[in-house]
Protein backbone atom coordinates (compact mmCIF):
# COMPACT_ATOMS: atom_id res chain seq x y z
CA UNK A 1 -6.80 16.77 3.86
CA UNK A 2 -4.57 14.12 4.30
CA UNK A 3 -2.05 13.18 1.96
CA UNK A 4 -1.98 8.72 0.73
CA UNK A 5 0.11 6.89 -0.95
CA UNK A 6 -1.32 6.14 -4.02
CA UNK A 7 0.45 3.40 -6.88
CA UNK A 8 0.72 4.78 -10.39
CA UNK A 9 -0.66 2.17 -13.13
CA UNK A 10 2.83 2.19 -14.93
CA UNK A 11 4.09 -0.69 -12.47
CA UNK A 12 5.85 -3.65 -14.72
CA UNK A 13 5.85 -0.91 -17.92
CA UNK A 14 8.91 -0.34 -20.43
CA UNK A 15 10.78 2.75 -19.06
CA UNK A 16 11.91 5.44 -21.07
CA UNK A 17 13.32 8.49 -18.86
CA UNK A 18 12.30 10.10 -16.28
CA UNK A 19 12.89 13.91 -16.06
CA UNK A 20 13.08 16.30 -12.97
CA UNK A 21 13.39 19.85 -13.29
CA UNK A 22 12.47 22.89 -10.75
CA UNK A 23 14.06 24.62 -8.02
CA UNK A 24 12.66 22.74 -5.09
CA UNK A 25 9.77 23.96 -3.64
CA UNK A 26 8.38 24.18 -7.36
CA UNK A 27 8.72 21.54 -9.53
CA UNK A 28 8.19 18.52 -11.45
CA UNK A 29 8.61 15.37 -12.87
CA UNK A 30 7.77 13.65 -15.79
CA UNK A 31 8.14 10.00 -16.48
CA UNK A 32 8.34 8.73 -19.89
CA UNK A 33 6.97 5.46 -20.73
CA UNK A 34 7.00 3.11 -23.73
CA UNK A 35 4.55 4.01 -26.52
CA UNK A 36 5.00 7.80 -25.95
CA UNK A 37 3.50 7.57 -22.80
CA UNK A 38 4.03 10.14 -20.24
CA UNK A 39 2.68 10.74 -16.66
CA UNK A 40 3.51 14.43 -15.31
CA UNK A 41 3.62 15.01 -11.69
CA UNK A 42 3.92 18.29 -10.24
CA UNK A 43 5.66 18.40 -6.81
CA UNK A 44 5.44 20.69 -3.85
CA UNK A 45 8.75 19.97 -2.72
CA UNK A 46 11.45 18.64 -4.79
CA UNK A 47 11.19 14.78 -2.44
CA UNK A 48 11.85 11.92 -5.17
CA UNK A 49 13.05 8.85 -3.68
CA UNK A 50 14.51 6.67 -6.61
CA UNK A 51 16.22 3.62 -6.63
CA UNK A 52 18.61 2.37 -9.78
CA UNK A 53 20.22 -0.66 -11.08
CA UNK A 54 23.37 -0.45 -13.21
CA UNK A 55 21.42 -0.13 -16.75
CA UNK A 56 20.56 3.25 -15.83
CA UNK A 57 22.55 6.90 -16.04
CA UNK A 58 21.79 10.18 -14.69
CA UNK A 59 21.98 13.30 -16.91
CA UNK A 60 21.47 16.90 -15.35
CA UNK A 61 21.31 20.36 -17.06
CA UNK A 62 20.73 24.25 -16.48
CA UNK A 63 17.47 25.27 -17.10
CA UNK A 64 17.12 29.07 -16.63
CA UNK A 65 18.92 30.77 -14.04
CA UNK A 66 18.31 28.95 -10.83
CA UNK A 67 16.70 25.54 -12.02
CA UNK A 68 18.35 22.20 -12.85
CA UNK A 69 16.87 19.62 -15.31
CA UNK A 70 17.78 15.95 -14.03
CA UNK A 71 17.37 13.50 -16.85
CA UNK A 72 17.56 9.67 -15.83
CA UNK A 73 17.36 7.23 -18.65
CA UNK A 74 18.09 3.44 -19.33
CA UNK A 75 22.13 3.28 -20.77
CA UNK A 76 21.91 1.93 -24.62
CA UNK A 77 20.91 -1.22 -25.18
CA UNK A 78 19.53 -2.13 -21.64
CA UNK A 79 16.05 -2.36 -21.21
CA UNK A 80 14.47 -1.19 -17.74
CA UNK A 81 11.10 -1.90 -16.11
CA UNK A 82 9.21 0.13 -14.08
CA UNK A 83 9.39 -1.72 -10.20
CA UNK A 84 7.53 0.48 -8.46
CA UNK A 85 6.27 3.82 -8.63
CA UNK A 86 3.75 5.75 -6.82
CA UNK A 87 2.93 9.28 -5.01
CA UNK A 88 1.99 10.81 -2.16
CA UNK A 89 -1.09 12.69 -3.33
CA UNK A 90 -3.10 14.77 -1.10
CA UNK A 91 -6.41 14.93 -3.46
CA UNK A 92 -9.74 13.38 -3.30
CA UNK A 93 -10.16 10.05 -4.40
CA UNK A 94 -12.48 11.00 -7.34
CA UNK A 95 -9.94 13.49 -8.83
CA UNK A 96 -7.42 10.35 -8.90
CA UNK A 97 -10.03 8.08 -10.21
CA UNK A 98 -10.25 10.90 -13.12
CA UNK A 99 -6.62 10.39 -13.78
CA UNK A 100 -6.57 7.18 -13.93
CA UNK A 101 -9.08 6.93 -16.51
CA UNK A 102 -7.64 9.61 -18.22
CA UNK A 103 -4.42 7.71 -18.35
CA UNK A 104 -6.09 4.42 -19.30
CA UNK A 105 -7.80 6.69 -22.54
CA UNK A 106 -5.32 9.09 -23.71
CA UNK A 107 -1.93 7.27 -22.44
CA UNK A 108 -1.18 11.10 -20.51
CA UNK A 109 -1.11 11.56 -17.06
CA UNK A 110 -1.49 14.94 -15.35
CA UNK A 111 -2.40 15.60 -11.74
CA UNK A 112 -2.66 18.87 -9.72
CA UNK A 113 0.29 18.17 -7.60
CA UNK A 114 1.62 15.95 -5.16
CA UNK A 115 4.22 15.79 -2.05
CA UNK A 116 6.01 13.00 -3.13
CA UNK A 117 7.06 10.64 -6.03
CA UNK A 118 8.44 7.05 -5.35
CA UNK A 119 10.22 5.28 -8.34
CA UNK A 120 11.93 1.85 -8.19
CA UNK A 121 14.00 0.84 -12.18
CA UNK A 122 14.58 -2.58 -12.66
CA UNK A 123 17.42 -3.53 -15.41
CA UNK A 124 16.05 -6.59 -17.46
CA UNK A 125 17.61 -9.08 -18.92
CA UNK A 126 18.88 -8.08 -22.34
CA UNK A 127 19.52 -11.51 -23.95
């Protein structure tokens, strides 16, 4: 099976933190969006491409013996959009579609895993 890009519907949402924690090969990330929203993808390798503006700040931690927790959140008082985000999932298109629904229903997001997660933040104005 072949693995597609595929957009997550947070694109243009209020973004909260996004958190990254594994050991490379297993691991995952969760991002956290306005209104206790939360997608969770599991990654087969630890590949996150992110880009950040200046209203953002990286936070990372020890989490067991050989893991890391990375924590990137907006800095106070600067509110961030979500750009772009998307995945590199290598599912069928119905087990997608069943995420997305889920998503639009329950305002959680879990898929089985994916290769890849792509994440653009974009600092708005906070006059």
């Amino acid at each position: 099976m072949h693995e597609i890009e595929r957009s997550l519907p947070i694109v243009g949402e209020r973004f909260v933190k996004l958190c990254f924690c594994g050991n490379g090969k297993d691991s995952e990330a969760t991002i956290e969006i306005e209104g206790a929203r939360k997608i969770m993808i599991p990654l087969s390798d630890a590949a996150m491409d992110i880009s950040l503006s200046d209203a953002t700040m990286v936070r990372t931690h020890g989490w067991g013996d050989t893991e890391v927790v990375i924590e990137i959140v907006p800095v106070e008082d600067q509110p961030v959009t979500i750009g772009e985000a998307s995945v590199h999932f290598p599912g069928s298109v119905d087990e997608w579609n069943e995420c997305v629904r889920d998503y639009a229903d329950t305002g959680r997001w879990s898929l089985s895993w994916c290769v890849s997660l792509r994440l653009r933040l974009i600092a708005m104005d906070s006059r």
